[in-house]
C-alpha atoms as a PDB file:
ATOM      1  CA  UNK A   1       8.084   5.760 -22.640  1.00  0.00           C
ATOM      2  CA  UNK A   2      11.525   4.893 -22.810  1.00  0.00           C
ATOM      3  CA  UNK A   3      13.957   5.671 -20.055  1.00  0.00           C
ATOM      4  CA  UNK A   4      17.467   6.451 -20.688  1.00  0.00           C
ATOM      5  CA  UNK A   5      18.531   6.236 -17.175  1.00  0.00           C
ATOM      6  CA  UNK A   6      18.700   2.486 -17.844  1.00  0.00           C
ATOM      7  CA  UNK A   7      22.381   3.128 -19.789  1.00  0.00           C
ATOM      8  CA  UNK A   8      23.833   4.836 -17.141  1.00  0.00           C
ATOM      9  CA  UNK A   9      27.326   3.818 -16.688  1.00  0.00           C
ATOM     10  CA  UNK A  10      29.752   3.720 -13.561  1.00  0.00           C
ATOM     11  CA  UNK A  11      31.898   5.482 -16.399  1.00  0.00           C
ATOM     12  CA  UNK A  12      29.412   8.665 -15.925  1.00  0.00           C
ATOM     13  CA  UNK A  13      30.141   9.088 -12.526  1.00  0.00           C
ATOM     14  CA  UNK A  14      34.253   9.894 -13.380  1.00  0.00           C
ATOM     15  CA  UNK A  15      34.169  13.494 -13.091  1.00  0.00           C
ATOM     16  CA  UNK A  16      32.343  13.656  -9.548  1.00  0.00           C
ATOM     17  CA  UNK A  17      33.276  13.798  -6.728  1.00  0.00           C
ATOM     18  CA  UNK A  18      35.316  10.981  -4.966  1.00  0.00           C
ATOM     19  CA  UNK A  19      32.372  10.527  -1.949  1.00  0.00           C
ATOM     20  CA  UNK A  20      29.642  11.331  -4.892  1.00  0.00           C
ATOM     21  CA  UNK A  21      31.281   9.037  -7.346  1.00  0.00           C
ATOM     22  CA  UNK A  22      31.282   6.201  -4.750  1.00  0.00           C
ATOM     23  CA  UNK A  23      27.713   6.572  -3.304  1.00  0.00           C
ATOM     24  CA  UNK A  24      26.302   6.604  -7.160  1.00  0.00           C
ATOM     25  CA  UNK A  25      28.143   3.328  -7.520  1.00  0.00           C
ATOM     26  CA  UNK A  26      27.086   1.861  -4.983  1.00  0.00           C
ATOM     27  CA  UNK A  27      23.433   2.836  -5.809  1.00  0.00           C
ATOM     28  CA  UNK A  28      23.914   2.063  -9.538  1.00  0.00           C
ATOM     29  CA  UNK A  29      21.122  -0.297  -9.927  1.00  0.00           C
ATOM     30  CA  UNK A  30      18.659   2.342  -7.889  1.00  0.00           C
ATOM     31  CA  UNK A  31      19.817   4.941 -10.033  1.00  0.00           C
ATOM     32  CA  UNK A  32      19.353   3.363 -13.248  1.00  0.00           C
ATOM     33  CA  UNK A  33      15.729   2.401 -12.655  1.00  0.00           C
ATOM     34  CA  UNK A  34      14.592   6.249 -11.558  1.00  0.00           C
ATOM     35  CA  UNK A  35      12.925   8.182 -14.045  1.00  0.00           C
ATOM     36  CA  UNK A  36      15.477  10.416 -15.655  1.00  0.00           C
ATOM     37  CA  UNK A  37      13.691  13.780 -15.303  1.00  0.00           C
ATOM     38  CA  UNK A  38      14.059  12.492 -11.473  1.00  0.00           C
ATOM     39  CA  UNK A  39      17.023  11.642 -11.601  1.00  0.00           C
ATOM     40  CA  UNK A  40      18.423  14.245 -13.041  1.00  0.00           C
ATOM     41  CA  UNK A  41      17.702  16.780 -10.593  1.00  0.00           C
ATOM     42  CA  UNK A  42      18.789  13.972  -8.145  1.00  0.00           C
ATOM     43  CA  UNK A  43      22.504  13.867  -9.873  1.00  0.00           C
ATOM     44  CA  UNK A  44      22.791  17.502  -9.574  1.00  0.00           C
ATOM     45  CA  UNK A  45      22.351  17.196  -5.732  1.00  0.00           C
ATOM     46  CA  UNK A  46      24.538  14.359  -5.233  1.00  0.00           C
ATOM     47  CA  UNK A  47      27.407  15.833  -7.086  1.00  0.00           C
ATOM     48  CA  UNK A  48      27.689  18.403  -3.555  1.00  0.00           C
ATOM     49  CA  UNK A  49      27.590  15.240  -1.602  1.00  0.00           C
ATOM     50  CA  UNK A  50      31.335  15.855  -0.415  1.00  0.00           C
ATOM     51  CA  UNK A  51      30.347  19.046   0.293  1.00  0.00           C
ATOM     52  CA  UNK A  52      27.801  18.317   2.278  1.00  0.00           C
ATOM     53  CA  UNK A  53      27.549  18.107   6.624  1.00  0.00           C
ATOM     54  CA  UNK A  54      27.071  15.076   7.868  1.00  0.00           C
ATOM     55  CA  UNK A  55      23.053  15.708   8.311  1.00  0.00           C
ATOM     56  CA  UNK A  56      22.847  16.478   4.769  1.00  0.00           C
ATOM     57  CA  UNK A  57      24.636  13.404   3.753  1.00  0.00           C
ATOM     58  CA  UNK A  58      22.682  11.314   5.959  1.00  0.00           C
ATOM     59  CA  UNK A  59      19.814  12.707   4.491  1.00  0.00           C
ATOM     60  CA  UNK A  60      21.123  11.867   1.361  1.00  0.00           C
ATOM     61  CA  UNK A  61      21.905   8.445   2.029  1.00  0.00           C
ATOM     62  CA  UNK A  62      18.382   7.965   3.690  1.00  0.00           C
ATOM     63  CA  UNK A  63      17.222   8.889  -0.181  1.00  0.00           C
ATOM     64  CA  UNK A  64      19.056   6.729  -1.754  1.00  0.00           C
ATOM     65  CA  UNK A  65      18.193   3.969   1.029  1.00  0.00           C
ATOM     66  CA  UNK A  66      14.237   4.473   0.713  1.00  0.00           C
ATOM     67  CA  UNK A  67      14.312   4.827  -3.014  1.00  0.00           C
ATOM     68  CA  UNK A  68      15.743   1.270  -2.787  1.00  0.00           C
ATOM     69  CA  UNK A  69      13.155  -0.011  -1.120  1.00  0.00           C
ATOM     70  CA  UNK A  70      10.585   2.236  -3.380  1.00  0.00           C
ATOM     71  CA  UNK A  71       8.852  -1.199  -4.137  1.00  0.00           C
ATOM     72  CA  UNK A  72       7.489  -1.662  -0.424  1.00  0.00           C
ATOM     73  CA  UNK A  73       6.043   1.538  -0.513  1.00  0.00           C
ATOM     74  CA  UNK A  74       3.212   2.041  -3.199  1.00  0.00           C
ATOM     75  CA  UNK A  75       2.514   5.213  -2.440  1.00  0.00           C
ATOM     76  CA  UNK A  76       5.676   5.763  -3.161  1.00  0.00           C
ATOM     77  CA  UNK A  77       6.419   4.255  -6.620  1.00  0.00           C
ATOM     78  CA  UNK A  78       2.971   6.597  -7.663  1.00  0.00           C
ATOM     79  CA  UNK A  79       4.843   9.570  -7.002  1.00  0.00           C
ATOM     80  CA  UNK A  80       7.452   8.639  -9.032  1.00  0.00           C
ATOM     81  CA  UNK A  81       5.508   7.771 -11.571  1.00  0.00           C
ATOM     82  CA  UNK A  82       4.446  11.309 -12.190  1.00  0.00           C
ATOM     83  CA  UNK A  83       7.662  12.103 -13.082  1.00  0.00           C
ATOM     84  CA  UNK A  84       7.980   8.938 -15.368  1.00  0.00           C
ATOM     85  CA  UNK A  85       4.892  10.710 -17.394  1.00  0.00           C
ATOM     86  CA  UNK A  86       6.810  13.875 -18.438  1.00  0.00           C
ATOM     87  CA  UNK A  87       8.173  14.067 -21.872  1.00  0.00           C
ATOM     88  CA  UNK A  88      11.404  13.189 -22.475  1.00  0.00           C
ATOM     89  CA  UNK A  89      14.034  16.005 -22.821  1.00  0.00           C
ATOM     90  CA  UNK A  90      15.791  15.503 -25.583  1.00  0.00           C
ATOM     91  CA  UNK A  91      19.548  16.023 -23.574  1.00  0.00           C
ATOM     92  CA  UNK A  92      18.758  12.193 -22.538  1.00  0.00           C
ATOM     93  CA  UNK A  93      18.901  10.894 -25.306  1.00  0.00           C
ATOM     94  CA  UNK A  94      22.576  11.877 -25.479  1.00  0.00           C
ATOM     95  CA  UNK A  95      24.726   9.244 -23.801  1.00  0.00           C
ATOM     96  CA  UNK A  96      27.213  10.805 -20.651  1.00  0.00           C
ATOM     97  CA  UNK A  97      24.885  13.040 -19.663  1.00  0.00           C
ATOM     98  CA  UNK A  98      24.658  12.402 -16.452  1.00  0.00           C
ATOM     99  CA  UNK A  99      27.911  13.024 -16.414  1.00  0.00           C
ATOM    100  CA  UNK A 100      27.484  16.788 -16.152  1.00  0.00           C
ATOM    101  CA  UNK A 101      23.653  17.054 -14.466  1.00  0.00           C
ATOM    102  CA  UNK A 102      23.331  20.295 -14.471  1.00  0.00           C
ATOM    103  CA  UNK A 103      23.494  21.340 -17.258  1.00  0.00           C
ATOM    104  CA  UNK A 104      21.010  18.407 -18.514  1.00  0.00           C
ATOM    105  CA  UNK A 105      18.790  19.786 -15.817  1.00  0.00           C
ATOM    106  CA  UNK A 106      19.399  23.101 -18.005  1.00  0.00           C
ATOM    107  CA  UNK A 107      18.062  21.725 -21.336  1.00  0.00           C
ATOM    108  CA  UNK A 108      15.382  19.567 -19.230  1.00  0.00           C
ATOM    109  CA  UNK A 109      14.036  22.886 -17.985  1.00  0.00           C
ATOM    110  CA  UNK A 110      14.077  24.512 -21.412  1.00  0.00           C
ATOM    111  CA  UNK A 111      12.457  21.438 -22.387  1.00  0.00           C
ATOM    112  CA  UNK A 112       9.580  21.414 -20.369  1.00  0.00           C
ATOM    113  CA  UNK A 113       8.390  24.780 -20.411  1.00  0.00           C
ATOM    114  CA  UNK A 114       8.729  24.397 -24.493  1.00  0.00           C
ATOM    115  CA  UNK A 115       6.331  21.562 -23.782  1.00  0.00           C
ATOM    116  CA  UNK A 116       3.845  22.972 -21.290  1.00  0.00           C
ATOM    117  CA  UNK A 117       5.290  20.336 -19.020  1.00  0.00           C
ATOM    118  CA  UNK A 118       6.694  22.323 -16.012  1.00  0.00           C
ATOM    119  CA  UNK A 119       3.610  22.532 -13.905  1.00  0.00           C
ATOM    120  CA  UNK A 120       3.816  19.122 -14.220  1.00  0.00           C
ATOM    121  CA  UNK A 121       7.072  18.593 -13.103  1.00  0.00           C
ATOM    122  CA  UNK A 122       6.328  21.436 -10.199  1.00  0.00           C
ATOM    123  CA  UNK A 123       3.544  18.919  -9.067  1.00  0.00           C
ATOM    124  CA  UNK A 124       5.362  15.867  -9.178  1.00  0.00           C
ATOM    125  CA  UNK A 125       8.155  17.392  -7.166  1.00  0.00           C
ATOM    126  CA  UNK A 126       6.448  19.048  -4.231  1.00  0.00           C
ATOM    127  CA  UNK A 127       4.334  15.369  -4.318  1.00  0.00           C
ATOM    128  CA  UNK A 128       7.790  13.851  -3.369  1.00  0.00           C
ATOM    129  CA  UNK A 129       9.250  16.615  -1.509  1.00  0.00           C
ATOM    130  CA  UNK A 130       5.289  15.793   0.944  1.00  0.00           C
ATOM    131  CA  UNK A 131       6.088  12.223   0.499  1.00  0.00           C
ATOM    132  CA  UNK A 132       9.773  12.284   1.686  1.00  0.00           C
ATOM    133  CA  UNK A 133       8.325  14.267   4.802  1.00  0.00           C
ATOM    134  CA  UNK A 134       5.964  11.925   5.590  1.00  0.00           C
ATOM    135  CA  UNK A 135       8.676   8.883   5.243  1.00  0.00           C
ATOM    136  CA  UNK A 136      10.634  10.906   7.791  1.00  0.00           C
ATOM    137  CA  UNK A 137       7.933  11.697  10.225  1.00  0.00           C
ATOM    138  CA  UNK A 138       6.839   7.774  10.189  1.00  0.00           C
ATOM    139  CA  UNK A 139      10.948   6.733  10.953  1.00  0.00           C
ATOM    140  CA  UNK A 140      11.488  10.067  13.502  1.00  0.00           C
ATOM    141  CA  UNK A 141       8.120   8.601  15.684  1.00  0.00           C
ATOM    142  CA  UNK A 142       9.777   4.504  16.307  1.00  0.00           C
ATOM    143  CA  UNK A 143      12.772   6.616  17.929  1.00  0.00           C
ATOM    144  CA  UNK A 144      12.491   7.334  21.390  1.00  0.00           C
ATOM    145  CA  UNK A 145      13.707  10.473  22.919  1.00  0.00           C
ATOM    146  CA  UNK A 146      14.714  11.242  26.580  1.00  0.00           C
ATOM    147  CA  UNK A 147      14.793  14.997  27.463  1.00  0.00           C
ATOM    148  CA  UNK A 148      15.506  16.675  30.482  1.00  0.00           C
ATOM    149  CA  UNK A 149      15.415  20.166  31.614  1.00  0.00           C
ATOM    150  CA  UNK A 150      16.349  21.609  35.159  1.00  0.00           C
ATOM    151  CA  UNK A 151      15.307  24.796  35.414  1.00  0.00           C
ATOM    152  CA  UNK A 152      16.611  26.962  38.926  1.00  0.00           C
ATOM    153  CA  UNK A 153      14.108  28.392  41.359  1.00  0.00           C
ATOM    154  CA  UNK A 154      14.611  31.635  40.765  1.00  0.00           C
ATOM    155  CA  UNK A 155      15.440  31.645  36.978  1.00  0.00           C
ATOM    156  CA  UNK A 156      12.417  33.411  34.765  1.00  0.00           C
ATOM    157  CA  UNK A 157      10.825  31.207  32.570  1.00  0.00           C
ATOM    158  CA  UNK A 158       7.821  31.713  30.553  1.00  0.00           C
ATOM    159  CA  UNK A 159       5.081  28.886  31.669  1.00  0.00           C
ATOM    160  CA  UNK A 160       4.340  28.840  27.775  1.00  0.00           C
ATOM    161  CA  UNK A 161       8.067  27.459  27.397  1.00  0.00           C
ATOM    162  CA  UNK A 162       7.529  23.812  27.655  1.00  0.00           C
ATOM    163  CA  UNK A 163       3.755  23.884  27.062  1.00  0.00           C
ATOM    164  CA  UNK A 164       3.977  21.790  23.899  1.00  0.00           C
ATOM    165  CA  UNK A 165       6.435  18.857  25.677  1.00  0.00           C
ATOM    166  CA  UNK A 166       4.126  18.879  29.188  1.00  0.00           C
ATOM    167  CA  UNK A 167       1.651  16.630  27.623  1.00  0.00           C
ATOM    168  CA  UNK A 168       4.641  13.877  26.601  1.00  0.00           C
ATOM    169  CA  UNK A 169       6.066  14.448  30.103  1.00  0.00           C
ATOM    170  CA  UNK A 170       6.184  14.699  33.345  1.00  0.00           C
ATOM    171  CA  UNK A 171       6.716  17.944  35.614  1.00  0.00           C
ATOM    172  CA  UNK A 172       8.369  17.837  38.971  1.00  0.00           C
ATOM    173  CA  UNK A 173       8.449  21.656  40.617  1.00  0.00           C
ATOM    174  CA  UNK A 174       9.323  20.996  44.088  1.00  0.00           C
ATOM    175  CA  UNK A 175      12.636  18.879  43.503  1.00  0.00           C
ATOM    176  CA  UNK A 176      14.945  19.189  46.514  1.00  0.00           C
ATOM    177  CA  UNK A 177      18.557  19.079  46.070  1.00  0.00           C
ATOM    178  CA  UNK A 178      20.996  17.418  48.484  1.00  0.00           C
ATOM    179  CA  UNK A 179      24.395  18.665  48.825  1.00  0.00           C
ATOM    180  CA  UNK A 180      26.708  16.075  48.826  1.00  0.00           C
END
């Protein structure tokens, strides 16, 4: 199946954004090697990028950083491969249009319900919407996290609370403060 991501241009980028435009630069060579029913959807996405908070745009970035490195992660490049196995809209075969995503995400809809193709492409989505989540969880467990919570004598607090951190921590109830 032919891809038509591979012709994407820096040219195509022109209308978006100036943060979008850059990032999609910089990532050309990621970009250009994602399927295009992928992609797509991506584009649309990253043409809010300036729009974004900073969360969002990290989260963005960490996207664009992991897809990148898709070939160290197997698992991975199989979810993306489901995508790569849908039918070609015929919007890509157009050149520039991922200069205005959306509306190739349109047609590419259209498309693939013409085609019996959008349980397919529901699949292949949630499959890297689970595998994004698990990427995250592995990277949010090597960072360590230091939490602490004073709690007054007499303030009411439910027991039930902290019930969920008291088997990462440790729980010191009879702390005695000096006055300096």
């Amino acid at each position: 199946m032919i891809s038509s991501s591979a012709s994407l241009q820096s040219s195509d980028f022109a209308q978006y954004p100036p943060q979008a435009r850059d990032l999609a630069q910089r990532y050309l060579p990621t970009l250009t090697s994602l399927p295009v029913a992928f992609l797509a959807v991506f584009l649309r996405e990253l043409m809010g990028y300036d729009w974004q908070f900073p969360v969002e745009r990290a989260e963005t970035e960490a996207q664009l950083h992991t897809l990148r490195k898709r070939s160290e992660r197997p698992d991975l490049q199989q979810t993306l491969a489901r995508f790569e196995a849908l039918p070609i809209a015929p919007c890509f075969q157009r050149i520039g249009w991922a200069a205005q995503p959306s509306r190739a995400v349109e047609e590419m809809t259209a498309f693939l319900w013409s085609a019996e193709a959008m349980d397919a492409f529901h699949v292949a989505g949630a499959a890297y919407g689970d595998q994004l989540a698990q990427i995250r969880m592995q990277q949010e467990k090597v960072r360590d996290r230091l939490s602490i919570v004073i709690v007054g004598r007499d303030a009411p607090v439910e027991q039930d609370l902290f019930r969920h951190l008291r088997p990462h921590g440790t729980c010191f109830e009879n702390v005695r403060v000096r006055a300096a």
